[in-house]
Protein backbone atom coordinates (compact mmCIF):
# COMPACT_ATOMS: atom_id res chain seq x y z
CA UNK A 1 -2.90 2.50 3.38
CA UNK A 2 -5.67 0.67 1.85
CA UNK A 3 -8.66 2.80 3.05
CA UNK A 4 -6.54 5.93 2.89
CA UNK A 5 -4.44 5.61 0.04
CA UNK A 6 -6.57 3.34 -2.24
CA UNK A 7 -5.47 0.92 -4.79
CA UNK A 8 -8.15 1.68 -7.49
CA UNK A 9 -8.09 -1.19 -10.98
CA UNK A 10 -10.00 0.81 -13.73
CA UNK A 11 -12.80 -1.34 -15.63
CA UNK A 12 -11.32 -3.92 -18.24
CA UNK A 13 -12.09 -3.51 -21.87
CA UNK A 14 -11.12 -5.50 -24.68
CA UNK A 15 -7.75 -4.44 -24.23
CA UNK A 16 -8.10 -4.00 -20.21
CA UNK A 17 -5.57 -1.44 -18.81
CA UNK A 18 -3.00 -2.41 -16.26
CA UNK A 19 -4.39 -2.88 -12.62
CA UNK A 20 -3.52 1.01 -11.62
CA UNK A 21 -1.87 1.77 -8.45
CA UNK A 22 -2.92 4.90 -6.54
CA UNK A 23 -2.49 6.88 -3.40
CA UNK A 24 -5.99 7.96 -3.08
CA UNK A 25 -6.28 8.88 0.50
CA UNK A 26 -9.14 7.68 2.38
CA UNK A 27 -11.22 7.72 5.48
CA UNK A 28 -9.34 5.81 7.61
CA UNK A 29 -10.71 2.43 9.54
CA UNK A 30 -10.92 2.15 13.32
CA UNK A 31 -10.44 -1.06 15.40
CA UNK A 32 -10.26 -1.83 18.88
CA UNK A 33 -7.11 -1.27 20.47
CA UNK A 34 -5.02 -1.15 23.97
CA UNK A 35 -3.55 1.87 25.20
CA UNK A 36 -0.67 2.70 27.57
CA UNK A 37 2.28 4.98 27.63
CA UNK A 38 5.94 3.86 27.73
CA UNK A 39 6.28 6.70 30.44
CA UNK A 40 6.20 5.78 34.31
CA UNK A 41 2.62 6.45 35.21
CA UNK A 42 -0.18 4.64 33.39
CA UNK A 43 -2.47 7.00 31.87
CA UNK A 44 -4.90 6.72 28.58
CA UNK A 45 -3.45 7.73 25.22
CA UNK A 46 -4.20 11.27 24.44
CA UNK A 47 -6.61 11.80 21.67
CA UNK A 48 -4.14 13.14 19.67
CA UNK A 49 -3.75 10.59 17.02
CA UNK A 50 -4.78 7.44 16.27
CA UNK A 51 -3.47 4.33 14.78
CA UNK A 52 -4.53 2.55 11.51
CA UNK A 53 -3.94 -0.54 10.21
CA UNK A 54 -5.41 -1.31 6.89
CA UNK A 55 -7.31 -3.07 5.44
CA UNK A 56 -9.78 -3.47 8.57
CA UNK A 57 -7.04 -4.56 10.93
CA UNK A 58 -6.18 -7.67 8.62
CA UNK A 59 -1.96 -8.76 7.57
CA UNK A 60 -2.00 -10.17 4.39
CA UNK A 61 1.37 -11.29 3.47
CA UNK A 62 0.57 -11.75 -0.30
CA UNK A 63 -0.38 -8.45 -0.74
CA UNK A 64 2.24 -7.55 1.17
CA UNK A 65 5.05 -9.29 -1.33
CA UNK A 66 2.85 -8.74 -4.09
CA UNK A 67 2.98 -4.91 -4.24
CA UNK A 68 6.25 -4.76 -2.41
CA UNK A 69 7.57 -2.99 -5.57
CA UNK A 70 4.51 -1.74 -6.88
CA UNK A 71 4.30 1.49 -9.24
CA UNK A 72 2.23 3.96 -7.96
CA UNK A 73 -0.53 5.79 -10.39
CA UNK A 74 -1.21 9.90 -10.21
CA UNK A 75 -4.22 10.06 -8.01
CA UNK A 76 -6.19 12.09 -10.10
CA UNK A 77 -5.86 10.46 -13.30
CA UNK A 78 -6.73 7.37 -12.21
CA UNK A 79 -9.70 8.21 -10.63
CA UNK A 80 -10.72 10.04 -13.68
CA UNK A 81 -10.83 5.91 -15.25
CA UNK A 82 -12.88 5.01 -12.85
CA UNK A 83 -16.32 4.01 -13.73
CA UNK A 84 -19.30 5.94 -11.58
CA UNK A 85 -20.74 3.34 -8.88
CA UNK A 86 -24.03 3.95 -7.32
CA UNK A 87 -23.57 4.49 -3.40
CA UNK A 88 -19.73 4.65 -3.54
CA UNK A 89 -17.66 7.73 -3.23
CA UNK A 90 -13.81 8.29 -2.84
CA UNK A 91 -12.18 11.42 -0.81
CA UNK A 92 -8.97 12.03 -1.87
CA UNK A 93 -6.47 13.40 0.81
CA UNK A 94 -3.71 15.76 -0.61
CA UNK A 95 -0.11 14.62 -0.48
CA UNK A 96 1.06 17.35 1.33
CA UNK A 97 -1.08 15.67 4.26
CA UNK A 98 1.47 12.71 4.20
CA UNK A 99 4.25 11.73 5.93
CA UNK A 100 6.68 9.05 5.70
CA UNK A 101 5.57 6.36 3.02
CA UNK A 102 2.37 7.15 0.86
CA UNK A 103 2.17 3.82 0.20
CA UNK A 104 1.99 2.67 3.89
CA UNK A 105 -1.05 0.68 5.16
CA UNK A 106 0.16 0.67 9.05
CA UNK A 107 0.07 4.48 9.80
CA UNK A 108 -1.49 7.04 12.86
CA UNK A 109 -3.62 9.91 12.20
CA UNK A 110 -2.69 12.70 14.00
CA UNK A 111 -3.73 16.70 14.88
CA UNK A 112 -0.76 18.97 14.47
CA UNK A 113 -0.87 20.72 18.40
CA UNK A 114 1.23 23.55 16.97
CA UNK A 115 3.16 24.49 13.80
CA UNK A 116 6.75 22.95 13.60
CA UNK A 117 5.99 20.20 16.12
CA UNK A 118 8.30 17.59 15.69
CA UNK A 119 7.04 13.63 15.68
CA UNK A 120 8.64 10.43 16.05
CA UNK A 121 6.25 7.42 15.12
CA UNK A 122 7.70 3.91 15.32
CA UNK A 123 5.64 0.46 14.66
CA UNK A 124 6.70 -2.93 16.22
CA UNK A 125 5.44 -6.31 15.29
CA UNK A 126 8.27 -8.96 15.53
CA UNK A 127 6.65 -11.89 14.04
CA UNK A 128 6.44 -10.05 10.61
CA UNK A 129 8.80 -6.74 10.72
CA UNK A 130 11.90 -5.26 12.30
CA UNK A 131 10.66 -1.70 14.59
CA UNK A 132 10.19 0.80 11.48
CA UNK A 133 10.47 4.38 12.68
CA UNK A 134 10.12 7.92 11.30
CA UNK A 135 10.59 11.26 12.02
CA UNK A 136 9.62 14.70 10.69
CA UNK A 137 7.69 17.99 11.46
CA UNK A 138 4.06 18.58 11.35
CA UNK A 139 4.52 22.09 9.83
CA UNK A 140 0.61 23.56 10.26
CA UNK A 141 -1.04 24.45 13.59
CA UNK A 142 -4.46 22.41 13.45
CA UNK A 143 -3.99 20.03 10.16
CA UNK A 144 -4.62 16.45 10.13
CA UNK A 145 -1.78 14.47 9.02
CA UNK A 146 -1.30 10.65 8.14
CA UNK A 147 2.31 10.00 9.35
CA UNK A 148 3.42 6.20 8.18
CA UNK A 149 6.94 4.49 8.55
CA UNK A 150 8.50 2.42 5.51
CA UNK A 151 8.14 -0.71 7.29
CA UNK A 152 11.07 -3.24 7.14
CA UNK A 153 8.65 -6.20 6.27
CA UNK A 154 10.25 -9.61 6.35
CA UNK A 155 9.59 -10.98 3.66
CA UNK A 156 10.53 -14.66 3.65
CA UNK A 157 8.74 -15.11 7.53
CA UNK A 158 6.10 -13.68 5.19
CA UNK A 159 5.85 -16.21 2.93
CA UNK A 160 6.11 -18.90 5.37
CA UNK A 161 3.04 -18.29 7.23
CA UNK A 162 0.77 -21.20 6.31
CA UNK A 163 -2.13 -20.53 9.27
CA UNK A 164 -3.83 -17.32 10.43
CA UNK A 165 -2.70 -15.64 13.94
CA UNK A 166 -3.47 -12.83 16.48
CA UNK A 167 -0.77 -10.74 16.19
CA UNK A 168 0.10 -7.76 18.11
CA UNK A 169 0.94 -4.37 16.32
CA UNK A 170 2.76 -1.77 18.69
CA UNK A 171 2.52 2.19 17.71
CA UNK A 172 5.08 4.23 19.67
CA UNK A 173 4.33 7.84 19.42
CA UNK A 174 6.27 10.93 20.17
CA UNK A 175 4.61 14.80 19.65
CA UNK A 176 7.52 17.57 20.75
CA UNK A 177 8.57 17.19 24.21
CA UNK A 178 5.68 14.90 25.49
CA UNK A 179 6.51 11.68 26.87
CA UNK A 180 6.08 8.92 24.26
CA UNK A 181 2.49 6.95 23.92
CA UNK A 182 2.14 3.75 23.10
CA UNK A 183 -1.26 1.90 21.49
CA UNK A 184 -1.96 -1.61 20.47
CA UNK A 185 -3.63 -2.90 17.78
CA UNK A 186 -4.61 -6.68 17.75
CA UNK A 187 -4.64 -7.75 14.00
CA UNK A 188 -5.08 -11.20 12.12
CA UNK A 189 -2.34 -11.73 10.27
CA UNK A 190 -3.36 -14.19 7.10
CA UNK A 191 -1.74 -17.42 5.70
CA UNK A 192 0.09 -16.63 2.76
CA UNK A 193 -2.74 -18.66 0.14
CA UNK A 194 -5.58 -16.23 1.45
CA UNK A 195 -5.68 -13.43 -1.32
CA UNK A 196 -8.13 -10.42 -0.42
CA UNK A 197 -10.26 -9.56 -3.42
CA UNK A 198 -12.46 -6.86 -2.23
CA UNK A 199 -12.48 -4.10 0.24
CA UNK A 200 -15.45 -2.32 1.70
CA UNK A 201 -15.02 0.59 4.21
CA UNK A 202 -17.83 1.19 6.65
CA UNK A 203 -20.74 3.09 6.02
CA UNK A 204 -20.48 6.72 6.24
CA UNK A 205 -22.97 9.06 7.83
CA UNK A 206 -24.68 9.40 4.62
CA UNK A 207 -24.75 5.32 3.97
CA UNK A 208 -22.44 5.79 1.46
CA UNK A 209 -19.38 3.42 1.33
CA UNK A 210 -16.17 3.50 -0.51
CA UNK A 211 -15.13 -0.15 -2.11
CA UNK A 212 -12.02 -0.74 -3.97
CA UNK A 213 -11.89 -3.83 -6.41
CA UNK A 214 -8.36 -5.83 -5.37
CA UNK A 215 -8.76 -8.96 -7.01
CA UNK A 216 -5.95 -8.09 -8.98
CA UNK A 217 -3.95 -9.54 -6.05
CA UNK A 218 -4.72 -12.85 -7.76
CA UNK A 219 -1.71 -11.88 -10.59
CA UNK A 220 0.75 -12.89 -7.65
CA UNK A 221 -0.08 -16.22 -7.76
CA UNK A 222 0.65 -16.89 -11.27
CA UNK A 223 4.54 -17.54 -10.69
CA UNK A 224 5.95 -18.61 -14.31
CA UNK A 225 9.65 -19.07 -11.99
CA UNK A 226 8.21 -22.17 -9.99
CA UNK A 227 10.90 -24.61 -10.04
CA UNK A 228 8.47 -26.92 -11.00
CA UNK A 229 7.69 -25.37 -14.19
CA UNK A 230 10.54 -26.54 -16.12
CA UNK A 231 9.15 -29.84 -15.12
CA UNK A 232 6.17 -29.79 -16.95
CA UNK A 233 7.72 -28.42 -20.05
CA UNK A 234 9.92 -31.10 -20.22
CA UNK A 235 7.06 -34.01 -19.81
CA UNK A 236 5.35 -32.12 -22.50
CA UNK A 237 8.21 -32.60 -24.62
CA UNK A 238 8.53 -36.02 -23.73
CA UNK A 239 4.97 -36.80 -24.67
CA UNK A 240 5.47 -35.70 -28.07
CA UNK A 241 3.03 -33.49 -28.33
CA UNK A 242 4.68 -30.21 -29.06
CA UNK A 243 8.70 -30.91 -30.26
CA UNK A 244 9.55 -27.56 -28.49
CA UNK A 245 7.79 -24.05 -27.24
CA UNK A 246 8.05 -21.08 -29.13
CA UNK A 247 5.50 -18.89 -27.89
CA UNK A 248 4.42 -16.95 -30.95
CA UNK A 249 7.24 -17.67 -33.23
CA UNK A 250 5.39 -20.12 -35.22
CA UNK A 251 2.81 -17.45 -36.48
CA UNK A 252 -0.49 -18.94 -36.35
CA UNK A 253 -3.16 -19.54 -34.07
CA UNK A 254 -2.84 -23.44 -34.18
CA UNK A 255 0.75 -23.55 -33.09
CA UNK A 256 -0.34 -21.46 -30.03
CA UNK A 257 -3.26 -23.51 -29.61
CA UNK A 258 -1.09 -26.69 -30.00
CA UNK A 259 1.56 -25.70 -27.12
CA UNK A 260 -1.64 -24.56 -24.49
CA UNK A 261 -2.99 -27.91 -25.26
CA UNK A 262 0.23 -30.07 -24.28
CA UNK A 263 0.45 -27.92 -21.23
CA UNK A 264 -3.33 -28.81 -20.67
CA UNK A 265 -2.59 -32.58 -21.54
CA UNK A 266 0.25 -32.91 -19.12
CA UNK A 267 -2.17 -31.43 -15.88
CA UNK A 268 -4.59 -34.16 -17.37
CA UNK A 269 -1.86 -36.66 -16.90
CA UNK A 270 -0.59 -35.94 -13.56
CA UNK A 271 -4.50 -36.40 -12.20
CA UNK A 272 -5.52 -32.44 -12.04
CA UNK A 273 -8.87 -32.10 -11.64
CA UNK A 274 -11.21 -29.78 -10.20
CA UNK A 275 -12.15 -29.01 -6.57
CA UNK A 276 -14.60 -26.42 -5.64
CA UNK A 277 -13.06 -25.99 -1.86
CA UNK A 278 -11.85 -22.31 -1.62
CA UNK A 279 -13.31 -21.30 1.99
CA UNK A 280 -11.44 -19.44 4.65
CA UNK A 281 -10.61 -20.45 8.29
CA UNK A 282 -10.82 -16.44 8.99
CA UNK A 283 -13.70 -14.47 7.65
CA UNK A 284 -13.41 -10.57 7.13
CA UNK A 285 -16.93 -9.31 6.28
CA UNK A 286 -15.26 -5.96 4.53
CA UNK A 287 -12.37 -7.84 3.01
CA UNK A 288 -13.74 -10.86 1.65
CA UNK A 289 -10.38 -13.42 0.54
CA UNK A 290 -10.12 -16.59 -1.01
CA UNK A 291 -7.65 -19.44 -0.38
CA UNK A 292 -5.61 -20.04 -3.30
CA UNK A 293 -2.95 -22.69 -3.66
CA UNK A 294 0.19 -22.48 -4.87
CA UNK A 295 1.62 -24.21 -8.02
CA UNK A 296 3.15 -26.93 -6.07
CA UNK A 297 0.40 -27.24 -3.61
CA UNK A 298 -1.96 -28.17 -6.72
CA UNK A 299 0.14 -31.21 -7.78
CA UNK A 300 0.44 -32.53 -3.93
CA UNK A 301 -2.89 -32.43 -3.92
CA UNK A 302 -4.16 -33.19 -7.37
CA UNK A 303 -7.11 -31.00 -6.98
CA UNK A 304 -7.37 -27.38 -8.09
CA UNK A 305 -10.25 -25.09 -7.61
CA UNK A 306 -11.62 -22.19 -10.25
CA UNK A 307 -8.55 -20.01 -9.23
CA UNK A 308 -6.23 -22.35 -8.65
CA UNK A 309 -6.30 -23.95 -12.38
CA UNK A 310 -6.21 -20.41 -13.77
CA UNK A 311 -2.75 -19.34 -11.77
CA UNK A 312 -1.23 -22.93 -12.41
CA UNK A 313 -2.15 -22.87 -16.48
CA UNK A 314 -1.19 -19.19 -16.54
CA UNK A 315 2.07 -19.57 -14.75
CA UNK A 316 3.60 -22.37 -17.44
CA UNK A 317 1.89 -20.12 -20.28
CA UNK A 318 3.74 -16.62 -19.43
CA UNK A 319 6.84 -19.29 -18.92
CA UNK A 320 6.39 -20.07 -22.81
CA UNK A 321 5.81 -16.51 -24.08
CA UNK A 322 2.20 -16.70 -23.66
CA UNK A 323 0.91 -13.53 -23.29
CA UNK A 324 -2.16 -14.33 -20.72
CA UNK A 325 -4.41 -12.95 -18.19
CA UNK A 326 -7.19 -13.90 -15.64
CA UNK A 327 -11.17 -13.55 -16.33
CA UNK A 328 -12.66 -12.73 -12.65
CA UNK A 329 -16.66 -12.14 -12.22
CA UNK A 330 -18.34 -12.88 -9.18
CA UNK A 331 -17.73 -16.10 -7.79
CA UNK A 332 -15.49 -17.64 -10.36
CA UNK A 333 -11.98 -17.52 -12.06
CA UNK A 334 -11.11 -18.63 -15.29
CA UNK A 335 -8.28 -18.10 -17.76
CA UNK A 336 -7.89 -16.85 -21.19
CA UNK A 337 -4.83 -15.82 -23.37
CA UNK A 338 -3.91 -14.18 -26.79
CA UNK A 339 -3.49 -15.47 -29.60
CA UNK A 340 -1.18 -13.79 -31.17
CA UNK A 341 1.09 -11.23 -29.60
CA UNK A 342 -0.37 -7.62 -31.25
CA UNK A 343 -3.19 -8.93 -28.44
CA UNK A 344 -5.75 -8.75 -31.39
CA UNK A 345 -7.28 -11.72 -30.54
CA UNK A 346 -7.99 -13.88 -27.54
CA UNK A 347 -9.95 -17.00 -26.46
CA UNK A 348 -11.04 -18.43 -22.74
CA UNK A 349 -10.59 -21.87 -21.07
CA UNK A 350 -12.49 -23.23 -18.59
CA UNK A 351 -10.20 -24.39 -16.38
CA UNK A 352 -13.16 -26.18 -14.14
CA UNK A 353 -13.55 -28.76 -16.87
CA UNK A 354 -9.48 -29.63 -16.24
CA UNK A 355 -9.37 -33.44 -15.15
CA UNK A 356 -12.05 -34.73 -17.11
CA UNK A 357 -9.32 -36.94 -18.68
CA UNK A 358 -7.27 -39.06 -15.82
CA UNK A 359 -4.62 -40.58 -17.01
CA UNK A 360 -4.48 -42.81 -14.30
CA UNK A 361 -8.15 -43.60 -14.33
CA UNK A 362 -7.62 -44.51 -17.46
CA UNK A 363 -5.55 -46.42 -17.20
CA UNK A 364 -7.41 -48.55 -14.17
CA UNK A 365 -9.97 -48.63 -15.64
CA UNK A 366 -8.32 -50.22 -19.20
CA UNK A 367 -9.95 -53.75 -19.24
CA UNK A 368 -13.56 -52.30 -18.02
CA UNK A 369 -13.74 -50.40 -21.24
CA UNK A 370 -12.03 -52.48 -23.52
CA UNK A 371 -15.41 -55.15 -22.18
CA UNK A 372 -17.65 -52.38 -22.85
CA UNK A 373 -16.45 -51.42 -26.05
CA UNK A 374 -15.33 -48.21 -25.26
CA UNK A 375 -12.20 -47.98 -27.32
CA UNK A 376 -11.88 -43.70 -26.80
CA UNK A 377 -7.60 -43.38 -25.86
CA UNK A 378 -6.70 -41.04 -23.09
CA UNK A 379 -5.13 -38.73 -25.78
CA UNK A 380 -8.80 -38.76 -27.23
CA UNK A 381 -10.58 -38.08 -24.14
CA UNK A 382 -8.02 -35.11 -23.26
CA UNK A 383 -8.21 -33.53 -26.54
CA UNK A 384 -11.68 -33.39 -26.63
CA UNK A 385 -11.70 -31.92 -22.81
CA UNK A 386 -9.49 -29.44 -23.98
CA UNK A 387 -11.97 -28.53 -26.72
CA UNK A 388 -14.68 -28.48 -24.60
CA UNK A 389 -13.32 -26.11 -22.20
CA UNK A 390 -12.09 -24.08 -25.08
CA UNK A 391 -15.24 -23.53 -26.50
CA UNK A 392 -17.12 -22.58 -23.14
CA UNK A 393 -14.53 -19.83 -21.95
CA UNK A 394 -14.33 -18.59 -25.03
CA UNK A 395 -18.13 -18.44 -25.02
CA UNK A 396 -18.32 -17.23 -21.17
CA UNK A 397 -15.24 -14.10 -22.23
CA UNK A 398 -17.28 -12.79 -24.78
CA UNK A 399 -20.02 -11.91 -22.53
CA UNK A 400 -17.79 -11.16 -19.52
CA UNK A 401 -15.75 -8.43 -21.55
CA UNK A 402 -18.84 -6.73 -22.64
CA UNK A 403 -19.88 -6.49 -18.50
CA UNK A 404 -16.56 -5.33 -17.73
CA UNK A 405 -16.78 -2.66 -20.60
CA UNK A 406 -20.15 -1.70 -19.47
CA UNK A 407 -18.37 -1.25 -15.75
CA UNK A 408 -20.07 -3.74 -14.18
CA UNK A 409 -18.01 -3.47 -10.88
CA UNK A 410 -16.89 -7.30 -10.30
CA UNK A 411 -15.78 -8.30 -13.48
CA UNK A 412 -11.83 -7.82 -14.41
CA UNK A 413 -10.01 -8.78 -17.08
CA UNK A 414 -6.12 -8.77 -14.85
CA UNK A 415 -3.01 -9.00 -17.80
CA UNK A 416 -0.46 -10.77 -16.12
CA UNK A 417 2.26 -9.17 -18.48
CA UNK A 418 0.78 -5.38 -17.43
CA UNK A 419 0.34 -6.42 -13.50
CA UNK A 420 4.44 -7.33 -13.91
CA UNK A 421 4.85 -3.79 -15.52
CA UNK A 422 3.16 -2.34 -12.46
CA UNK A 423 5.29 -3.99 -10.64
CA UNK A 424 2.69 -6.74 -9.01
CA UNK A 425 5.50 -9.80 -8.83
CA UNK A 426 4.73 -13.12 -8.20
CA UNK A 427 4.79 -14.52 -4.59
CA UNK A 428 8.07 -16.76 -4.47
CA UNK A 429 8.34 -20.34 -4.02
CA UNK A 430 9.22 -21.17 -0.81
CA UNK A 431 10.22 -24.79 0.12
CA UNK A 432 7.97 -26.12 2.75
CA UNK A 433 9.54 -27.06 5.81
CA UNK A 434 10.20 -30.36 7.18
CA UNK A 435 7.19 -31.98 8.71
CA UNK A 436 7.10 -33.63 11.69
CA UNK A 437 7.54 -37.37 11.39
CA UNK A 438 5.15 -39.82 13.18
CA UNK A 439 7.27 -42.48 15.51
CA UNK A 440 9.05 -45.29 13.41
CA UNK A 441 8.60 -43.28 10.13
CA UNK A 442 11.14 -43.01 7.94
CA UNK A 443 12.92 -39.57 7.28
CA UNK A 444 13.13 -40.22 3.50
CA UNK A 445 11.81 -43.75 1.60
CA UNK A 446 14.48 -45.58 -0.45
CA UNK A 447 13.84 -46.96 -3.83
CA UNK A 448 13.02 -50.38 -2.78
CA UNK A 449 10.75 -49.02 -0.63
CA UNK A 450 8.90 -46.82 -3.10
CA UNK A 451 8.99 -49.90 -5.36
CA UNK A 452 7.01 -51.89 -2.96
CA UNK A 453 4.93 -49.20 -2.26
CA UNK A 454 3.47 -49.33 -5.87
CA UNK A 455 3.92 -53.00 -6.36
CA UNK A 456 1.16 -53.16 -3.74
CA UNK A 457 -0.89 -50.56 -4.96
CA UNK A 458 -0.86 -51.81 -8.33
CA UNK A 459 -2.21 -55.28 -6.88
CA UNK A 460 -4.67 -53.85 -4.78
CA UNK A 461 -5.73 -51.91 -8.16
CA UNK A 462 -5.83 -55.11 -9.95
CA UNK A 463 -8.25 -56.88 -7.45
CA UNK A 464 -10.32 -53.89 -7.57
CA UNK A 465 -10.72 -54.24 -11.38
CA UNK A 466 -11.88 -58.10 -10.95
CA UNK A 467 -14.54 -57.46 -7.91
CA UNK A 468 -15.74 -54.69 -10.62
CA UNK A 469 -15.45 -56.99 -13.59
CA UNK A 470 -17.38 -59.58 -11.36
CA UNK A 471 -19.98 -57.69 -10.28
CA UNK A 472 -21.38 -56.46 -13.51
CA UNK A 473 -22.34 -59.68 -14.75
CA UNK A 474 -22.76 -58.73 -18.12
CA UNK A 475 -24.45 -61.26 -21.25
CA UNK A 476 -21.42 -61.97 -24.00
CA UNK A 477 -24.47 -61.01 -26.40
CA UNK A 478 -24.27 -57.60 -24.69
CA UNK A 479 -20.86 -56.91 -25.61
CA UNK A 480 -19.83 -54.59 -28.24
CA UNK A 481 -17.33 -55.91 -30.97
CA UNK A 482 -14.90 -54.14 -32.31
CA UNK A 483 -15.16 -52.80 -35.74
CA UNK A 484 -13.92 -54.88 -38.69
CA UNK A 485 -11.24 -52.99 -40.78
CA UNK A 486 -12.53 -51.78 -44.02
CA UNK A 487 -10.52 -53.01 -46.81
């Protein structure tokens, strides 16, 4: 229960703790709903209880999977961590007020009529869970209780939801011997790449609003079991760059530096580069998300955004022993790692500067600089973007870690290695399904066809090249010569 039992991530330091779990208990969100009764007559839903689904009436199935197995934190402790922000408060709701699964985010609030009353509350939604029902005893004449059912999620429908939809939630509620009620809540329920980073309740009546920091959410995304990880390991290997990875075996920083940078320089070869699309098709004013693609999606593409870099770099770096974690301030993602593992020291990358080297534009473009003289190699050129954005997240971390000590609220230092040890797992790879084919397509290209394929784009790359070479026009006297060798 998001607004009721809060997931609160204490401010990073230098050595940020683990995003902590809790089950603060909160005022809970309204939303509009349809009532009935699953009795004969149709009447309004007593005002009995309520139903709740957080955050803000919003499904999102990677927080869903992602905390699936989360650990939860002692309430009290954790708020104890939390840094004092101006205009926030949090109410914390004893335990003994809960029912069912403190953990729940689909739950009903409901006045105990009399002491010993049983209650029977089941939730339906069969596009994302089988009915989930439980059953107790509110033991106190008068008390508020929040009574929610483990619900059966299912998991891999889940993780197959690739646009947002209207779905309906059914609450089925029984108090003693009353007839059972029934309310509706219409929810959106999320594609799987929208991650929630923040969540704002409403204003109290005192203006005074309780926000919870979530954008350790993004941790799920970093998947170092993508199939496709192994694949880039091995063209790293291939390239000759690194002869194997040994995380932190070798002992110094340059061997760790070494193995990040033929990761880096096998992104630069497959065409990575950066993409600053990460809008929304649904917008949630108190639960602001960002679409984040997953590792595959990235290379389909060949475009990664801020967050998308970071969770693709940091996914084949925890694969190799690694030991890294994700810089978040407002507006922008960026990773960073350790260098050695007693975490004693760490560096940042800028994963924005990622595709300054192409290899394919390199290559394309081979003649054209070889005319102008521009004899830089592609192993140069990703080298020295590597360096680059070595030296400017290194640069940016410093300054971010010293906001996120200072508990400035947005910034967040999130340890992959502690999010896994709080049980934040990464959201599985799920193959896409098969797309509809267009009439006269073929299911699956053979090899000849492929071959064509390229022999044609080659050509067409080709004439390109000469219509450039062409057009320039440039005076031999302009040209730059290669160097003589020194003898």
């Amino acid at each position: 229960m998001l607004s009721r039992f809060a997931i609160i991530v204490a401010a990073a330091s230098f050595f940020a703790p683990a995003p902590a779990l809790t089950n603060h208990a909160l005022a809970a969100d309204t939303g509009a709903t349809t009532r009935g009764t699953t009795g004969e007559t149709d009447r309004a839903k007593s005002d009995a209880w309520t139903c709740h689904v957080d955050p803000a009436n919003q499904l999102y199935p990677s927080m869903i999977i992602a905390m699936a197995t989360a650990k939860a934190g002692d309430a009290r402790e954790e708020l104890s961590e939390l840094p004092m922000i101006e205009q926030i408060k949090i109410e914390i709701k004893t335990i003994e007020q809960t029912l069912g699964d403190p953990e729940g985010w689909l739950y009903v609030m409901v006045k105990a009529p009399k002491a010993d009353t049983p209650i029977k509350v089941t939730i339906e939604c069969p596009d994302v869970m089988e009915p989930s029902t439980f059953k107790g005893v509110l033991s106190t004449e008068g008390a508020t209780y929040g009574v929610a059912p483990k619900i059966r999620w299912k998991y891999k429908d889940l993780a197959r939801v690739r646009q947002p939809l209207p779905v309906n939630v059914v609450f089925k509620v029984k108090l003693g011997d009353a007839e059972t009620e029934e309310d509706v809540q219409v929810c959106t329920l999320h594609t799987i790449n929208d991650c929630p980073y923040l969540h704002l309740s409403p204003p109290d009546e005192k203006g005074e609003m309780i926000a919870h920091n979530i954008s350790f959410l993004f941790a799920a995304y970093v998947n170092e079991d993508h199939p496709w990880v192994d694949q880039i390991l091995k063209q790293a290997i291939d390239s000759r760059t690194v002869e194997n990875f040994i995380g932190y075996q070798g002992g110094s920083v340059d061997e760790v530096l070494k193995q990040v940078y033929a990761v880096w320089n096998v992104l630069q070869q497959r065409g990575i580069t950066y993409s600053d699309i990460s809008r929304v098709s649904t917008r949630e004013g108190r639960v602001p998300s960002q679409h984040v693609r997953f590792l595959d999606e990235s290379f389909d593409m060949k475009q990664a955004n801020c967050v998308d870099g970071s969770v693709l770099l940091a996914s084949v770096l925890r694969k190799i022993g690694i030991d890294t974690f994700l810089m978040l301030t407002p507006k922008h993602c960026y990773i960073g790692f350790f260098t050695d593992a007693n975490r004693e020291h760490m560096v940042g990358l800028e994963t924005t500067m990622m595709g300054q080297a192409r290899k394919e534009e390199f290559e394309r473009t081979k003649k054209l600089r070889a005319l102008l003289g521009d004899e830089t190699t592609f192993d140069q050129a990703s080298f020295a973007s590597f360096d680059g954005a070595l030296d400017t997240g290194t640069k940016n971390l410093e300054a971010d870690i010293q906001k996120a000590i200072a508990g400035e609220f947005q910034y967040l230092q999130v340890l992959i290695k502690d999010a896994r040890e709080q049980g934040i797992r990464p959201i599985p790879y799920v193959r896409p399904e098969q797309k509809e084919l267009l009439p006269g397509m073929p299911a699956e290209l053979t090899p000849e066809q492929r071959a064509e394929i390229e022999r044609k784009a080659e050509e067409a790359r080709q004439e390109e090249l000469r219509r450039q070479l062409q057009d320039l026009h440039i005076p031999k006297d302009k040209v730059r010569k290669t160097p003589a060798k020194k003898e």
